[in-house]
N, C-alpha and C. Protein backbone atom coordinates (compact mmCIF):
# COMPACT_ATOMS: atom_id res chain seq x y z
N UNK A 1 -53.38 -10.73 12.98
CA UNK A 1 -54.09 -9.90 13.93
C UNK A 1 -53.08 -9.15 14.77
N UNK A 2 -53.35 -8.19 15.06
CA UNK A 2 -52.48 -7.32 15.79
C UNK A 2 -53.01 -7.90 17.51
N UNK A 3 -52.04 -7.35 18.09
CA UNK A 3 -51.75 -7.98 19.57
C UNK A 3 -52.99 -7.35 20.08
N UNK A 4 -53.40 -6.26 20.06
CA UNK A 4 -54.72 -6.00 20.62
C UNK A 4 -56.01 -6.54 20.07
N UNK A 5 -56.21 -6.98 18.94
CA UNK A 5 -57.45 -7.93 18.21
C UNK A 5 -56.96 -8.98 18.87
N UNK A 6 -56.02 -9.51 18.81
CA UNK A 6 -55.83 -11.07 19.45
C UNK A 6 -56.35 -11.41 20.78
N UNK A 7 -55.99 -10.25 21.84
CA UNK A 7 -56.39 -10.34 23.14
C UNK A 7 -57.92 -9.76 23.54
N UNK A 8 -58.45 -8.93 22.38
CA UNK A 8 -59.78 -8.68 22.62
C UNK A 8 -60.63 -9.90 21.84
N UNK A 9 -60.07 -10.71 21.17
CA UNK A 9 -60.59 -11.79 20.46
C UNK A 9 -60.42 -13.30 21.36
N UNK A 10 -59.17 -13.27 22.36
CA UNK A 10 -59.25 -14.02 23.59
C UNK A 10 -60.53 -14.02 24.54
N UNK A 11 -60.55 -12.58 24.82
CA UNK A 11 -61.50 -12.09 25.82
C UNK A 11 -63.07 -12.39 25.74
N UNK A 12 -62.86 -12.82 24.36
CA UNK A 12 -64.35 -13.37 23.99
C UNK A 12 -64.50 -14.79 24.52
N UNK A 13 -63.14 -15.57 24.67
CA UNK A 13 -63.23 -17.11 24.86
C UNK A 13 -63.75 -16.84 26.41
N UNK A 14 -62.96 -15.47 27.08
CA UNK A 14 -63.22 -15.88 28.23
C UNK A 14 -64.50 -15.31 29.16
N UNK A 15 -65.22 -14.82 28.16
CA UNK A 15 -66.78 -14.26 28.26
C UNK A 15 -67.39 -15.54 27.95
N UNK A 16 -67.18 -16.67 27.05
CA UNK A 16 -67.99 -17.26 26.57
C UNK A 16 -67.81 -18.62 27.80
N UNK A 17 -66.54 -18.59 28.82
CA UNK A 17 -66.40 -19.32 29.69
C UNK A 17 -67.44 -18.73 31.01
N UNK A 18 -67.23 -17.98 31.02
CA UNK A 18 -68.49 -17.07 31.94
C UNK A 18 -70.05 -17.63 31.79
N UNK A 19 -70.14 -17.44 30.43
CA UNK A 19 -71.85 -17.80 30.23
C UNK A 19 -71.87 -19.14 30.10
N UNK A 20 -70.84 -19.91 29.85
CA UNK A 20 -70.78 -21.55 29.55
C UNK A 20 -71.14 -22.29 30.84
N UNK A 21 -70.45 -21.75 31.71
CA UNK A 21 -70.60 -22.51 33.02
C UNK A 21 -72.00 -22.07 33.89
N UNK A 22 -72.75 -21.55 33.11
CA UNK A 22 -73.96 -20.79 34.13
C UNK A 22 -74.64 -22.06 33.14
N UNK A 23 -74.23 -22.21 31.70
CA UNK A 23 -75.39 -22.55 30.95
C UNK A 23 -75.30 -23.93 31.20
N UNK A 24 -74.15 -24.56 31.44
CA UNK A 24 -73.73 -25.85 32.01
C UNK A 24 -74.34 -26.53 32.85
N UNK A 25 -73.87 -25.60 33.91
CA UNK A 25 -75.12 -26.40 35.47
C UNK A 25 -76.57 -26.26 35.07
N UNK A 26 -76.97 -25.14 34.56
CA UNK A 26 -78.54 -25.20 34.76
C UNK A 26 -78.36 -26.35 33.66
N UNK A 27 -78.24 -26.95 32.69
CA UNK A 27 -78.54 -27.93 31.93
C UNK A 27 -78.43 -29.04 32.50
N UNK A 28 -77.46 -29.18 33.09
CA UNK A 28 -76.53 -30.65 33.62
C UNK A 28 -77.96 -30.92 34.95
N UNK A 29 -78.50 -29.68 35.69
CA UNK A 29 -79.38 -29.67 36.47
C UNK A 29 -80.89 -30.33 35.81
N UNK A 30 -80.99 -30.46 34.77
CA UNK A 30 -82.32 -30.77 34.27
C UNK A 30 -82.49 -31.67 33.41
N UNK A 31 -81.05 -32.18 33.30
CA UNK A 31 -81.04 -33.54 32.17
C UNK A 31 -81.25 -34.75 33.07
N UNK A 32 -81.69 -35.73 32.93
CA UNK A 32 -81.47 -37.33 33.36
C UNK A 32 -80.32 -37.40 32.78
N UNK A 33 -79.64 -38.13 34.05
CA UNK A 33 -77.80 -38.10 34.29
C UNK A 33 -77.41 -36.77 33.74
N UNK A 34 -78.09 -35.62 33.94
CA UNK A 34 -77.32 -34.41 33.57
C UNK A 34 -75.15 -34.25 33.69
N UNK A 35 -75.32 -33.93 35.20
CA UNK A 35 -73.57 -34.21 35.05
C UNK A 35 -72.87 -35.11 34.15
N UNK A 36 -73.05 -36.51 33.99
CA UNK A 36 -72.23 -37.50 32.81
C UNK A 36 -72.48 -37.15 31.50
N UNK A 37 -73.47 -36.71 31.42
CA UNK A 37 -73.59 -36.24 29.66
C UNK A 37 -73.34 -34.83 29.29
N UNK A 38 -73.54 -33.99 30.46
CA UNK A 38 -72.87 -32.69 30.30
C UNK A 38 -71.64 -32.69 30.13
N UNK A 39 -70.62 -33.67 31.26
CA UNK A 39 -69.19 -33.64 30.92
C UNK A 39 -68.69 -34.24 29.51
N UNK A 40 -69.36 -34.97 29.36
CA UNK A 40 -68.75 -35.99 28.46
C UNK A 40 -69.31 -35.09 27.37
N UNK A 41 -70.32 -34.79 26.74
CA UNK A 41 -70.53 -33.82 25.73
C UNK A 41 -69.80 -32.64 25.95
N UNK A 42 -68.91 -32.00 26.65
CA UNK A 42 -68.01 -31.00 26.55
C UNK A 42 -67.00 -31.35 26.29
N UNK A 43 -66.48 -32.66 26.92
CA UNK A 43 -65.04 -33.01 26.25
C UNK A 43 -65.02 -33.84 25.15
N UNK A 44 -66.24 -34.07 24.20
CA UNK A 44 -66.06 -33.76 23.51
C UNK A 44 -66.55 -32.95 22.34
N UNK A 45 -67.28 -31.74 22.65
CA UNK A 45 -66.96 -30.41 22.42
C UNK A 45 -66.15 -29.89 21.81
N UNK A 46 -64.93 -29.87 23.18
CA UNK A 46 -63.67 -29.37 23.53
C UNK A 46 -62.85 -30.01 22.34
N UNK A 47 -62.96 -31.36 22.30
CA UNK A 47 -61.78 -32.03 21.44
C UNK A 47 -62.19 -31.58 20.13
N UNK A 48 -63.50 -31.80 19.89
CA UNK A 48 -63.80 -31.22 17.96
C UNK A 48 -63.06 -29.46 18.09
N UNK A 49 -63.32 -28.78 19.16
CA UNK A 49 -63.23 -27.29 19.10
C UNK A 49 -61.60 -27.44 18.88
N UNK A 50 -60.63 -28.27 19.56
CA UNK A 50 -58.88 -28.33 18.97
C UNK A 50 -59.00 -28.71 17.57
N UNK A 51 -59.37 -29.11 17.33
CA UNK A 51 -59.56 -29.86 16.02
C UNK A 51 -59.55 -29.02 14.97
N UNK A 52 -60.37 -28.30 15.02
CA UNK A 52 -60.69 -27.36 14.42
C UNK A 52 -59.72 -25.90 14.13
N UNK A 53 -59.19 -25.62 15.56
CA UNK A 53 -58.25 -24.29 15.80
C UNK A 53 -57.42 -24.90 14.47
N UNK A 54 -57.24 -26.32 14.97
CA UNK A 54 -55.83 -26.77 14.04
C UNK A 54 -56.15 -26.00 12.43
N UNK A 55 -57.55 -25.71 12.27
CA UNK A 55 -57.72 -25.94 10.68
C UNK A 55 -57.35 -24.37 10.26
N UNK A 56 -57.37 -23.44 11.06
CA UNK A 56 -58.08 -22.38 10.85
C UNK A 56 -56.73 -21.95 10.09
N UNK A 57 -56.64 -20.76 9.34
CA UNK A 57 -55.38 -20.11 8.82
C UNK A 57 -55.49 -18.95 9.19
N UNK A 58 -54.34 -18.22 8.55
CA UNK A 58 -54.13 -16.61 8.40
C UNK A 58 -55.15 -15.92 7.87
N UNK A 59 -55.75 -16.56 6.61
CA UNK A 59 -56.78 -15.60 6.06
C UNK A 59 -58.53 -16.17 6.12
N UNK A 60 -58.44 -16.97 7.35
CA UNK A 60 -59.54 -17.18 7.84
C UNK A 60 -60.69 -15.85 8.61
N UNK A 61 -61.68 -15.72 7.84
CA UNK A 61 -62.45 -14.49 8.37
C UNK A 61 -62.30 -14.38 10.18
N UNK A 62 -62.16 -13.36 10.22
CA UNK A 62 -62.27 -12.88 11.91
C UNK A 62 -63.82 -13.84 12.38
N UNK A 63 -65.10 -13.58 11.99
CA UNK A 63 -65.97 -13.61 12.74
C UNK A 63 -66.53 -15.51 12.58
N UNK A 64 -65.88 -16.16 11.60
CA UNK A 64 -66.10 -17.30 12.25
C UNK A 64 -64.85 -17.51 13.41
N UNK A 65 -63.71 -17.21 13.58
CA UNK A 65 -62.79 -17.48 14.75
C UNK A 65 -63.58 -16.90 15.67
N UNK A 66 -64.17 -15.96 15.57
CA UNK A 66 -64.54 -15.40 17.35
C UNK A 66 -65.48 -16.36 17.73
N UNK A 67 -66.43 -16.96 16.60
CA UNK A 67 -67.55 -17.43 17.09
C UNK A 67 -66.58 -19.09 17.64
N UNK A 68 -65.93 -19.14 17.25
CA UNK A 68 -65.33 -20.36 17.91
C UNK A 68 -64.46 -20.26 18.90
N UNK A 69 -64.07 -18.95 19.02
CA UNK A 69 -63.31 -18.70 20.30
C UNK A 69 -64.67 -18.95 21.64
N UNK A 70 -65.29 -18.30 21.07
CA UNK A 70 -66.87 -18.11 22.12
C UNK A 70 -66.97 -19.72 22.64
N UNK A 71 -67.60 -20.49 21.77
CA UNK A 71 -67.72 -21.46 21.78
C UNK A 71 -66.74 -22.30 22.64
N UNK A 72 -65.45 -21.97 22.27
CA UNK A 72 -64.80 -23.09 22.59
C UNK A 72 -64.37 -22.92 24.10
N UNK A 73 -64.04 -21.54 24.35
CA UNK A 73 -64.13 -20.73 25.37
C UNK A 73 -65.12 -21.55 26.70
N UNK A 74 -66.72 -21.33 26.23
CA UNK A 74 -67.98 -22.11 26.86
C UNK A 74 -67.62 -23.02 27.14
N UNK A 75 -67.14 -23.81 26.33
CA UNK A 75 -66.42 -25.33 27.06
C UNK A 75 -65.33 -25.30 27.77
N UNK A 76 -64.23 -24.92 26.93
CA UNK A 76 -62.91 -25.14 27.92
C UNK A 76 -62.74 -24.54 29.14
N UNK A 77 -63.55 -23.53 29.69
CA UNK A 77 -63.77 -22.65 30.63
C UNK A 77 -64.57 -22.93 31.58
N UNK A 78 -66.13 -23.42 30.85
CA UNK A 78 -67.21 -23.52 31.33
C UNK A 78 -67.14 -24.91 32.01
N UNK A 79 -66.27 -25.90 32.06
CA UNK A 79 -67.05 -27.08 31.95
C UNK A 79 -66.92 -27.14 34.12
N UNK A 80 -66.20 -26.29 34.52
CA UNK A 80 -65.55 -27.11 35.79
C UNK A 80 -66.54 -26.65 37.24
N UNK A 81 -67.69 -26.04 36.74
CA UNK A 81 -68.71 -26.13 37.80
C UNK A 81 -69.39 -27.16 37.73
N UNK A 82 -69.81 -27.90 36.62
CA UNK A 82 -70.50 -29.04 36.66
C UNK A 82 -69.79 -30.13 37.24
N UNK A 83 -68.05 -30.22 36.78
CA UNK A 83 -67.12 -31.19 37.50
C UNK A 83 -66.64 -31.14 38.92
N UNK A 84 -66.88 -29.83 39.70
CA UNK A 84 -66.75 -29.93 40.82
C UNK A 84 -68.30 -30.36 41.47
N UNK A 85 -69.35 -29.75 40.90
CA UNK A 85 -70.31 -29.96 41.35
C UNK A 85 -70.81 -31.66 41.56
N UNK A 86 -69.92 -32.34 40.71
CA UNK A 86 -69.92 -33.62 40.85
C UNK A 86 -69.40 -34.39 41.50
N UNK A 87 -68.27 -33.69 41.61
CA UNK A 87 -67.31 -34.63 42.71
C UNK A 87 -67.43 -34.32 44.12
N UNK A 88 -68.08 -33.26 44.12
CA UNK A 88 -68.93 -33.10 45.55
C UNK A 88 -69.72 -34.00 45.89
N UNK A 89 -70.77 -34.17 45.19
CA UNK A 89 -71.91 -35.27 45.52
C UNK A 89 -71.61 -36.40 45.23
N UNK A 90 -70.36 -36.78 44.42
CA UNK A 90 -69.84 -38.03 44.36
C UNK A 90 -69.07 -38.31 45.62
N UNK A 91 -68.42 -37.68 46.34
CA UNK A 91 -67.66 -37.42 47.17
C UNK A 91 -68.75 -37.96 48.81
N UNK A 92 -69.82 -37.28 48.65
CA UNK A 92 -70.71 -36.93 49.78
C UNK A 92 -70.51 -35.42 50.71
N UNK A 93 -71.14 -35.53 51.44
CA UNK A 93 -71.07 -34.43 52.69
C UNK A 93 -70.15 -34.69 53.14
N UNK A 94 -69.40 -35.25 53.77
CA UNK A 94 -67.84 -35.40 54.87
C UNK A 94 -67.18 -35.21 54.11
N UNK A 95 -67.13 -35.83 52.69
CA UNK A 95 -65.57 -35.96 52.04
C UNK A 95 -65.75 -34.63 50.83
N UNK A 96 -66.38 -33.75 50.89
CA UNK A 96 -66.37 -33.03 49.55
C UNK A 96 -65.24 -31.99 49.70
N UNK A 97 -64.94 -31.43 50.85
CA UNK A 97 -64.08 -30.56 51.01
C UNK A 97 -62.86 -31.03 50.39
N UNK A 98 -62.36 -32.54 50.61
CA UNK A 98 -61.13 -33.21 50.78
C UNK A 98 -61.26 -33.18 49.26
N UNK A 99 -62.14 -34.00 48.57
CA UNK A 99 -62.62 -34.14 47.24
C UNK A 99 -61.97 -33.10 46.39
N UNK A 100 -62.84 -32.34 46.63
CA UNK A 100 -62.67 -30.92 45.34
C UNK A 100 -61.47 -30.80 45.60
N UNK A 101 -61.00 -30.31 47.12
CA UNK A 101 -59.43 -29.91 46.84
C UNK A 101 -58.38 -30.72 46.54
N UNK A 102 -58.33 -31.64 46.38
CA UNK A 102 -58.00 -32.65 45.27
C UNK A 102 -58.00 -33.04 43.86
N UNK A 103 -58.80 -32.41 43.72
CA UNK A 103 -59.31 -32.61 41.75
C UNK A 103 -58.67 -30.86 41.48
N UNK A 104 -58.82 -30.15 42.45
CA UNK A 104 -58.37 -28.85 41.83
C UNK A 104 -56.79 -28.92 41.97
N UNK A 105 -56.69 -29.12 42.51
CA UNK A 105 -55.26 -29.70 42.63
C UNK A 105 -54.67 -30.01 41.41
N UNK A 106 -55.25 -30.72 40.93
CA UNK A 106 -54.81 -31.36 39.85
C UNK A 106 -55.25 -30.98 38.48
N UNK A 107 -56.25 -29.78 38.46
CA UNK A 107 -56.97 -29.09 37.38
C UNK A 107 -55.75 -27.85 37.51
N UNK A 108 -55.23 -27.22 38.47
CA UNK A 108 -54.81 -26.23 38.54
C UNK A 108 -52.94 -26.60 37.93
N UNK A 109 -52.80 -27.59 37.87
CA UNK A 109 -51.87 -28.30 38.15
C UNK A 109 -51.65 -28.00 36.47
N UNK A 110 -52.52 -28.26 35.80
CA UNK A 110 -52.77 -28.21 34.31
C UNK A 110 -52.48 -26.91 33.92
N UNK A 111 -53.29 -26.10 34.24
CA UNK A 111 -53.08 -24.45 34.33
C UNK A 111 -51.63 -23.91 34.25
N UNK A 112 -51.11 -24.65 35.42
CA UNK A 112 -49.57 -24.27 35.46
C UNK A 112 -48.83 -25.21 33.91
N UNK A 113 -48.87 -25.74 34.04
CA UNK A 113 -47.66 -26.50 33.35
C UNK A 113 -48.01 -26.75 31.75
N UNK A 114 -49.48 -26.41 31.71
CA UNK A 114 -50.11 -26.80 30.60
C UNK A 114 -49.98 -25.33 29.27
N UNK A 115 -49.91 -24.55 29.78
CA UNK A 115 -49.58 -23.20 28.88
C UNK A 115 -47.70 -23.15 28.23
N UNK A 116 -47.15 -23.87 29.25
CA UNK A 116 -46.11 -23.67 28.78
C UNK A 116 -45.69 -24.78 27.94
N UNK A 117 -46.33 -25.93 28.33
CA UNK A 117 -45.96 -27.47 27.27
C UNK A 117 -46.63 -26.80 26.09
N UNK A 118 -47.81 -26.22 25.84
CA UNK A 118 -48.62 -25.73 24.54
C UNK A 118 -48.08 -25.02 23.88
N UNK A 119 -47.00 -24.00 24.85
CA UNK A 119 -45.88 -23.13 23.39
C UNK A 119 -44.60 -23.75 23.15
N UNK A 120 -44.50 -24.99 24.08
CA UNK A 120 -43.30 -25.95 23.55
C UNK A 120 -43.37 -26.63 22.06
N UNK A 121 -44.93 -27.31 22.38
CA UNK A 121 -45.14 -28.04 21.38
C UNK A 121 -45.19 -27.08 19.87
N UNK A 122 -46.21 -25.73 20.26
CA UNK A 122 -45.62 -25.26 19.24
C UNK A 122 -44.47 -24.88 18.55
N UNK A 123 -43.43 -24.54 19.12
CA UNK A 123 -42.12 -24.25 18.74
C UNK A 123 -41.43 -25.01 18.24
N UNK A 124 -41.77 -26.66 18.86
CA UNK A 124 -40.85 -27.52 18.07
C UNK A 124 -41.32 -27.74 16.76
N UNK A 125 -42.59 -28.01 16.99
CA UNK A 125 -43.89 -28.61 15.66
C UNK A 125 -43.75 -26.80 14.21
N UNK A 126 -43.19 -25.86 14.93
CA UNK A 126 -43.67 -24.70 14.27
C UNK A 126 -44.83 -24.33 14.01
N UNK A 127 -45.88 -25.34 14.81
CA UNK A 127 -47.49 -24.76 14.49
C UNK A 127 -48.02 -24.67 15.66
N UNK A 128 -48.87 -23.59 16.28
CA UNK A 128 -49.86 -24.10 16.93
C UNK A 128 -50.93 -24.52 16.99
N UNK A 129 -50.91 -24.96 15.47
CA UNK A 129 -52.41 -25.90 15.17
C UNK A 129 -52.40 -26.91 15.73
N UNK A 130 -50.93 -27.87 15.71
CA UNK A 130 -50.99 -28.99 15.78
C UNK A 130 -51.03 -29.18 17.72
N UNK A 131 -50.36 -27.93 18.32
CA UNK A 131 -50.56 -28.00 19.82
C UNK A 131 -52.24 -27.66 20.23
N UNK A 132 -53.24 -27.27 19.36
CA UNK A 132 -54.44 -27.10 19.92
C UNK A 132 -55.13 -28.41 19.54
N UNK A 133 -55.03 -28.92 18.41
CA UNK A 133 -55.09 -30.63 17.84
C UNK A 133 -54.57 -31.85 19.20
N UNK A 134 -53.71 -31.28 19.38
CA UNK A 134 -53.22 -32.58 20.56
C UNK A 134 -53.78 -32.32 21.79
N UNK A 135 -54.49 -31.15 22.33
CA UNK A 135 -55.38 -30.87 23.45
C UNK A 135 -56.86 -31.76 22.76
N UNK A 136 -57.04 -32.11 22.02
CA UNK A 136 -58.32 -33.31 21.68
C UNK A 136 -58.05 -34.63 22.76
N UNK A 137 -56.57 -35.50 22.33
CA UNK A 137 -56.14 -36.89 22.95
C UNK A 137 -56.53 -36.63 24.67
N UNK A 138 -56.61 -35.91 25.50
CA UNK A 138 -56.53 -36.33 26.31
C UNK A 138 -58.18 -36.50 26.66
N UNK A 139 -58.85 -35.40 25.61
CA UNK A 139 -60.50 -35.52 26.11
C UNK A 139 -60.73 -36.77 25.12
N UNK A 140 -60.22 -37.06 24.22
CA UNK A 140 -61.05 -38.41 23.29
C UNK A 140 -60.42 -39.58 24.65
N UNK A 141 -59.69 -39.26 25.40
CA UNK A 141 -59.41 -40.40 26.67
C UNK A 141 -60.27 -40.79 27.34
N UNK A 142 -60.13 -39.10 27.89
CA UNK A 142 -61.84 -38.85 28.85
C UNK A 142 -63.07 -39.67 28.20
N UNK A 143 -63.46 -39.34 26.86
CA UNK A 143 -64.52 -40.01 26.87
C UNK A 143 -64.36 -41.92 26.67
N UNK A 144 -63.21 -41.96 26.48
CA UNK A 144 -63.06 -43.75 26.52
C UNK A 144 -63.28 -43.76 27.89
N UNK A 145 -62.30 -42.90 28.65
CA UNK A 145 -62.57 -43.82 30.17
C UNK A 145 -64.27 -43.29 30.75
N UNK A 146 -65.29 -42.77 30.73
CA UNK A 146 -66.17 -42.12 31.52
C UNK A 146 -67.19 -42.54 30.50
N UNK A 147 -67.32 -43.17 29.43
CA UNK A 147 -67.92 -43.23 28.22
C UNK A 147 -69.07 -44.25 29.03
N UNK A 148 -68.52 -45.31 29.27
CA UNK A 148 -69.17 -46.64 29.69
C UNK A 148 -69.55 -46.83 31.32
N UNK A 149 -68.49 -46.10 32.06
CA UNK A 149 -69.17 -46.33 33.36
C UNK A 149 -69.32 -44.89 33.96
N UNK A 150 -69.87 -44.90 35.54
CA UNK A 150 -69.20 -43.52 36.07
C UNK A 150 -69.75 -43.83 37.74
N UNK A 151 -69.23 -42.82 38.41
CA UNK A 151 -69.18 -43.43 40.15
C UNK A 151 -70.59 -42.99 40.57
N UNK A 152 -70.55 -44.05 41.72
CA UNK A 152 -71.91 -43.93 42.26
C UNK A 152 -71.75 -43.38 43.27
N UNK A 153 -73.19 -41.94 43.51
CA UNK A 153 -73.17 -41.34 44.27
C UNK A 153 -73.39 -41.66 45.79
N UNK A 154 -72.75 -40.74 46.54
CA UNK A 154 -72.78 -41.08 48.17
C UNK A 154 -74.10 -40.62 48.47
């Protein structure tokens, strides 16, 4: 793909993070335990959606990648209104301010350091299949640790 298909083929992940997180809350809003099964069904989502990048090749059709850019986009993008929205009310009224800016803290924290470990790994590995594959381990974590229990609200 030429550098401009690539970044207009990005731009789809990050349209599909746009509509993900609208489609997120209103769901997470109407499920019994909406938030725990919304998160936890995105990460792992998210982890099948690495999984997958890993598979894709050179002469993989354009329009199933976009549709998984979209997709994966919806999740990896989408998921962090429902997770703040949680740790707010997990948090309560006094402590949500302290809360969120704390978890973002540490979401943003990812942002930084996390783009550049992802073209490390590729460079050493020579693939970046195998660096979108290893963004799975930390959500197949997530769902070990959040799988079985989760905090009770204030």
């Amino acid at each position: 793909w030429t550098l401009i298909q690539a970044g207009a083929a990005l731009s789809i992940s990050q349209g599909g993070g746009v509509v993900g997180r609208v489609v997120w809350g209103a769901l997470a809003d109407q499920l019994v335990d909406g938030p725990r099964r919304m998160l936890l069904s995105l990460a792992g989502a998210m982890a099948i959606f690495g999984i997958v990048m890993a598979l894709l090749s050179p002469l993989t059709a354009s329009a199933p990648v976009l549709l998984l850019l979209a997709a994966y986009g919806a999740t990896a993008i989408g998921w962090n209104g429902v997770y703040l929205g949680t740790v707010a009310r997990v948090a309560g009224r006094q402590e949500a301010a302290r809360a969120t800016a704390g978890c973002l803290f540490f979401t943003y924290l990812g942002v930084v350091v996390g783009p550049p470990l992802f073209g490390q790994i590729g460079t050493l590995t020579g693939s970046l299949g195998i660096a979108y594959a290893l963004l799975a381990v930390p959500l197949i974590w997530t769902l070990f640790l959040l799988g079985g229990r989760w905090p009770e609200q204030n």
